[in-house]
C-alpha atoms as a PDB file:
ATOM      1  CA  UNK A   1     127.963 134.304  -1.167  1.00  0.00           C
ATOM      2  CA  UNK A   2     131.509 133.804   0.327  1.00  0.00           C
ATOM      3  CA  UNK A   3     133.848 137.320   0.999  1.00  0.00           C
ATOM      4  CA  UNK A   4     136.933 136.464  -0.312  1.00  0.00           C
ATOM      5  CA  UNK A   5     139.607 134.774   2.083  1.00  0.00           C
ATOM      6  CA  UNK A   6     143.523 134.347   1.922  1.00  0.00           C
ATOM      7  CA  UNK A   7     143.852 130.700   0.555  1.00  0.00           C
ATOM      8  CA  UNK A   8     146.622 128.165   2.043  1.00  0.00           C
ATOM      9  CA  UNK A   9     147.993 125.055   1.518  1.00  0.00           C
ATOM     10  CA  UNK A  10     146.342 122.279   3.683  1.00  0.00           C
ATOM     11  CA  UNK A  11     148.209 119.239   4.408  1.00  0.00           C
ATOM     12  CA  UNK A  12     145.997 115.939   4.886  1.00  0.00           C
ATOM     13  CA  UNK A  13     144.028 115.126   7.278  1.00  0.00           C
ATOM     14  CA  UNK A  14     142.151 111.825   8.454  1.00  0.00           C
ATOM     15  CA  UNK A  15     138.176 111.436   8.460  1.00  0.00           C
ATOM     16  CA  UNK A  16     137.678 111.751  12.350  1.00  0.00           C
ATOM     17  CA  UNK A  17     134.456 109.919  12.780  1.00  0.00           C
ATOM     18  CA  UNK A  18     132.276 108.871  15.999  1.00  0.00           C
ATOM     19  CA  UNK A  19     131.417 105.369  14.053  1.00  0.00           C
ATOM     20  CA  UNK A  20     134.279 102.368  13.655  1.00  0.00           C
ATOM     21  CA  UNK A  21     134.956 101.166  10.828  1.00  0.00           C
ATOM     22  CA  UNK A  22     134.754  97.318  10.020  1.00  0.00           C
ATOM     23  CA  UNK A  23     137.918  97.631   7.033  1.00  0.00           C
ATOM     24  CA  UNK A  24     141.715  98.549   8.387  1.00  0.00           C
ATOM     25  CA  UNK A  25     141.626 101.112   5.961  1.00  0.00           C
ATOM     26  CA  UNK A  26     142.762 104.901   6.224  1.00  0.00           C
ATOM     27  CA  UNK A  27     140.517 107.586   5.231  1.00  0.00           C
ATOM     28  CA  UNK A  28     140.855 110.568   4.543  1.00  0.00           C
ATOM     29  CA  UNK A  29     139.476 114.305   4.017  1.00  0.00           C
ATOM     30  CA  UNK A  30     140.019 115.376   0.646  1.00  0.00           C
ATOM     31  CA  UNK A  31     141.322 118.854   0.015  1.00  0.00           C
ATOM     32  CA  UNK A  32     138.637 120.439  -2.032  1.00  0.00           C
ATOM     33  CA  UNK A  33     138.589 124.178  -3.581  1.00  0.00           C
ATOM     34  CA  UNK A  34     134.968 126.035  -3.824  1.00  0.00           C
ATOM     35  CA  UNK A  35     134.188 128.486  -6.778  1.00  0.00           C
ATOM     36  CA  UNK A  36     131.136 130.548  -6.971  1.00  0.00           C
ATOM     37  CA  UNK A  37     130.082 132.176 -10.610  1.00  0.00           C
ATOM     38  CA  UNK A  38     126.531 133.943 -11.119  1.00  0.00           C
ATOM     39  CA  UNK A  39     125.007 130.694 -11.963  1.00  0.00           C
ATOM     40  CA  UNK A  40     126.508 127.519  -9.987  1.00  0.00           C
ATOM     41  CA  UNK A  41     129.188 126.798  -7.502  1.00  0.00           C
ATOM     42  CA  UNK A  42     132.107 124.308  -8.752  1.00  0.00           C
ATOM     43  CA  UNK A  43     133.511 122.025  -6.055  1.00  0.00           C
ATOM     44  CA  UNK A  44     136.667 120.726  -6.953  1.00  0.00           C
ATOM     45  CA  UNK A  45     138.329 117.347  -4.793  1.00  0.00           C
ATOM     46  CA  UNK A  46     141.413 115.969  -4.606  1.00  0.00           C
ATOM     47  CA  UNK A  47     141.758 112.065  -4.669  1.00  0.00           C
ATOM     48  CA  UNK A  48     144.787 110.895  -6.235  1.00  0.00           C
ATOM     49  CA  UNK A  49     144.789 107.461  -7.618  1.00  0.00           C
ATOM     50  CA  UNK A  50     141.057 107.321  -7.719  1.00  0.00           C
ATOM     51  CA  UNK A  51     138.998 105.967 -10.631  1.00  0.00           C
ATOM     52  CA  UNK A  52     135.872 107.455 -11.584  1.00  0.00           C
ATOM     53  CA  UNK A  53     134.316 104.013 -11.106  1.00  0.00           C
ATOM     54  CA  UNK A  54     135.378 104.002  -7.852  1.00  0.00           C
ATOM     55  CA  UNK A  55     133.663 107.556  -6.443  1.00  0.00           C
ATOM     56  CA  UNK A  56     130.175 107.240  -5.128  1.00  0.00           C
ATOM     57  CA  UNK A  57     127.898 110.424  -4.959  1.00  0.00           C
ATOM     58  CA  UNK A  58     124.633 110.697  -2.690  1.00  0.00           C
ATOM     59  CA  UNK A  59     122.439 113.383  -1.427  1.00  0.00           C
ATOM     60  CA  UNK A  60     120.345 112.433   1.539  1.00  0.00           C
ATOM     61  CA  UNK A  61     118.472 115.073   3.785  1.00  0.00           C
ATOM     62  CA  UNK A  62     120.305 117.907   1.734  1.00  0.00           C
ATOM     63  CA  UNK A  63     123.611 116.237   2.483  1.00  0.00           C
ATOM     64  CA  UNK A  64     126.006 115.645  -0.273  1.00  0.00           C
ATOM     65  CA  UNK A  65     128.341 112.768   0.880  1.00  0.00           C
ATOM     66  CA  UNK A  66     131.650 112.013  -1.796  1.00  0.00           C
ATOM     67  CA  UNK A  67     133.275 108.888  -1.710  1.00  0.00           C
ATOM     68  CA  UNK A  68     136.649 107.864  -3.391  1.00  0.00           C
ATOM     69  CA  UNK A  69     138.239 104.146  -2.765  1.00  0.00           C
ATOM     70  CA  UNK A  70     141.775 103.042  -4.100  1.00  0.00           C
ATOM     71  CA  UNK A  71     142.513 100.106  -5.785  1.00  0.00           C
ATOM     72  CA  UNK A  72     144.637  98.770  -3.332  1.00  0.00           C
ATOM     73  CA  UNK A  73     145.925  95.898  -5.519  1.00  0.00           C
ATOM     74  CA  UNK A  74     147.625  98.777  -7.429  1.00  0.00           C
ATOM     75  CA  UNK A  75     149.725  98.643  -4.184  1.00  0.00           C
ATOM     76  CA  UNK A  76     150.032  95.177  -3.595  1.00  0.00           C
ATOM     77  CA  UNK A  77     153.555  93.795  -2.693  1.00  0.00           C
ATOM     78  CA  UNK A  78     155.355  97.116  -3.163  1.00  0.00           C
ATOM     79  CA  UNK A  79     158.044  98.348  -0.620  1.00  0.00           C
ATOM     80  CA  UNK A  80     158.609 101.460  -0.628  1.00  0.00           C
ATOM     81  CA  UNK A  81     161.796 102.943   0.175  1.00  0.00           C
ATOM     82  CA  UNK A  82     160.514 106.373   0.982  1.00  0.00           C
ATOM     83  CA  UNK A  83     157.329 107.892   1.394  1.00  0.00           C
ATOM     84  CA  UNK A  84     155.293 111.461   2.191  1.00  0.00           C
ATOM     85  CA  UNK A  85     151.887 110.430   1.266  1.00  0.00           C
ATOM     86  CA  UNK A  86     150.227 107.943   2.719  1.00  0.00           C
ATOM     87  CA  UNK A  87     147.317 106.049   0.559  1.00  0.00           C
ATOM     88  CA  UNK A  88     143.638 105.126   2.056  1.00  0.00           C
ATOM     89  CA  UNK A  89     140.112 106.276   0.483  1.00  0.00           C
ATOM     90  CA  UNK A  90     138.625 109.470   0.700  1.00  0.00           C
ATOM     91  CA  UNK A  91     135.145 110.650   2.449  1.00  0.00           C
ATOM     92  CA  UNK A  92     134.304 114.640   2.714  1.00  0.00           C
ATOM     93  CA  UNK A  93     130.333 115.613   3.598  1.00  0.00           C
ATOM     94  CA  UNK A  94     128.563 119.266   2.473  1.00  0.00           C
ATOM     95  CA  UNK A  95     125.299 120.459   3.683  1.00  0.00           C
ATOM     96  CA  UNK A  96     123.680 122.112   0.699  1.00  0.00           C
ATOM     97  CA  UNK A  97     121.644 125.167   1.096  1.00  0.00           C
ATOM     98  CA  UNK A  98     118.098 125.529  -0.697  1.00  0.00           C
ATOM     99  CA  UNK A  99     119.436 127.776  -2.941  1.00  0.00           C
ATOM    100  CA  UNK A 100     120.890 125.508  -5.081  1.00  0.00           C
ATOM    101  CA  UNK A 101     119.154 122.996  -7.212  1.00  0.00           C
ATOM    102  CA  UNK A 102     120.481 119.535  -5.909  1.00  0.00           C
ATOM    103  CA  UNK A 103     118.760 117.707  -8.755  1.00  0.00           C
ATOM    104  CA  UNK A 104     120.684 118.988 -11.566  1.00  0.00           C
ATOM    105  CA  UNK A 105     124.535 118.478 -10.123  1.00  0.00           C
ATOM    106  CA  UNK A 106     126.761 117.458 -12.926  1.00  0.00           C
ATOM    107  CA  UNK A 107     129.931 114.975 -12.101  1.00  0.00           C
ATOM    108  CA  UNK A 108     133.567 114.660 -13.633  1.00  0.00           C
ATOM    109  CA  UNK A 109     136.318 112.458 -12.609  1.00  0.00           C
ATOM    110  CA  UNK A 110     139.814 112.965 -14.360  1.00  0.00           C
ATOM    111  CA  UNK A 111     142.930 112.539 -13.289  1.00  0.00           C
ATOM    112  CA  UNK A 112     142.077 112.295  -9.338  1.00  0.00           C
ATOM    113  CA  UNK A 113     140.670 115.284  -9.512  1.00  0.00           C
ATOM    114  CA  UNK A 114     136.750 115.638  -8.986  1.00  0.00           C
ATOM    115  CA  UNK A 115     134.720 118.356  -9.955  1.00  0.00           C
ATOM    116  CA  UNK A 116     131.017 119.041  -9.624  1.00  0.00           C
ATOM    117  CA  UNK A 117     129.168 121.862 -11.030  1.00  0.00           C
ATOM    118  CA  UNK A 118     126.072 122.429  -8.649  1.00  0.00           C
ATOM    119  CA  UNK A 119     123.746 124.798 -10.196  1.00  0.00           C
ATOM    120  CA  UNK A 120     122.367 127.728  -8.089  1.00  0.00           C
ATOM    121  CA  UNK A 121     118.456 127.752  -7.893  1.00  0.00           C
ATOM    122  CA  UNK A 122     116.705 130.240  -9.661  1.00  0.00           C
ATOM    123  CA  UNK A 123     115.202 132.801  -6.506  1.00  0.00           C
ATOM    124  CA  UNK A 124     119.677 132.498  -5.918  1.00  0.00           C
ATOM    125  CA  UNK A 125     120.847 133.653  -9.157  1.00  0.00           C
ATOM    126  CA  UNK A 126     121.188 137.782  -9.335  1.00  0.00           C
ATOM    127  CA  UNK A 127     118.881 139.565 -11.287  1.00  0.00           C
ATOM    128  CA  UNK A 128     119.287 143.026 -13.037  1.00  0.00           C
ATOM    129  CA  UNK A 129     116.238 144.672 -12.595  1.00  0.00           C
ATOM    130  CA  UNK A 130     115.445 147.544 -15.893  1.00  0.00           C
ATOM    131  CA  UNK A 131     115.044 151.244 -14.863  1.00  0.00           C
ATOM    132  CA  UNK A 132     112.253 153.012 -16.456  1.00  0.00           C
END
């Protein structure tokens, strides 16, 4: 699908939205990784400190939507003395293409890391065609 690109580090980045948000919470763009193999594409996320109970998955109008929230009592009363990452949930949008098959997407959640295995549809996948 996809020629292949020089990859590089991305540092993150907040959720810019047009809509407010009614929780004083920071959110953020997960950095996520795209393979393609003959049958599916893999989407991998990034959302550290988020449990798999705590990721909600939705299609709507051919729009996947993930979202990861943090246990912020994990955090509560803590001072830190020194900090590069800042903590706040995690919201990152894909249109899909009809040439995958939306209905059969397959989740896993381990260790922050989230990866979904969305299977191509079949008029997508290659086909060797016999010589005779």
């Amino acid at each position: 699908m996809a020629a292949a690109q020089d990859l590089e580090v991305q540092k993150k980045r907040p959720v810019q939205s047009k809509e407010e948000s009614t929780a004083p919470v920071n959110m953020f763009v997960p950095i996520t990784d795209i393979f393609e193999t003959e049958d599916a594409l893999t989407v991998v996320v990034e959302m550290p400190g988020v449990e798999k109970g705590n990721v909600d998955i939705s299609i709507k109008e051919r729009i996947l939507s993930i979202d990861g929230r943090l246990d912020f009592e994990k955090y509560a009363g803590m001072q830190p003395l020194y900090t590069e990452y800042n903590i706040g949930n995690f919201h990152r949008r894909f249109s899909l293409s009809s040439k995958v098959d939306a209905s059969n997407i397959r989740a896993e959640m381990r260790d922050g890391l989230l990866t979904l295995t969305i299977p191509k549809a079949e008029e997508a996948k290659a086909q060797r065609i016999e010589v005779s």
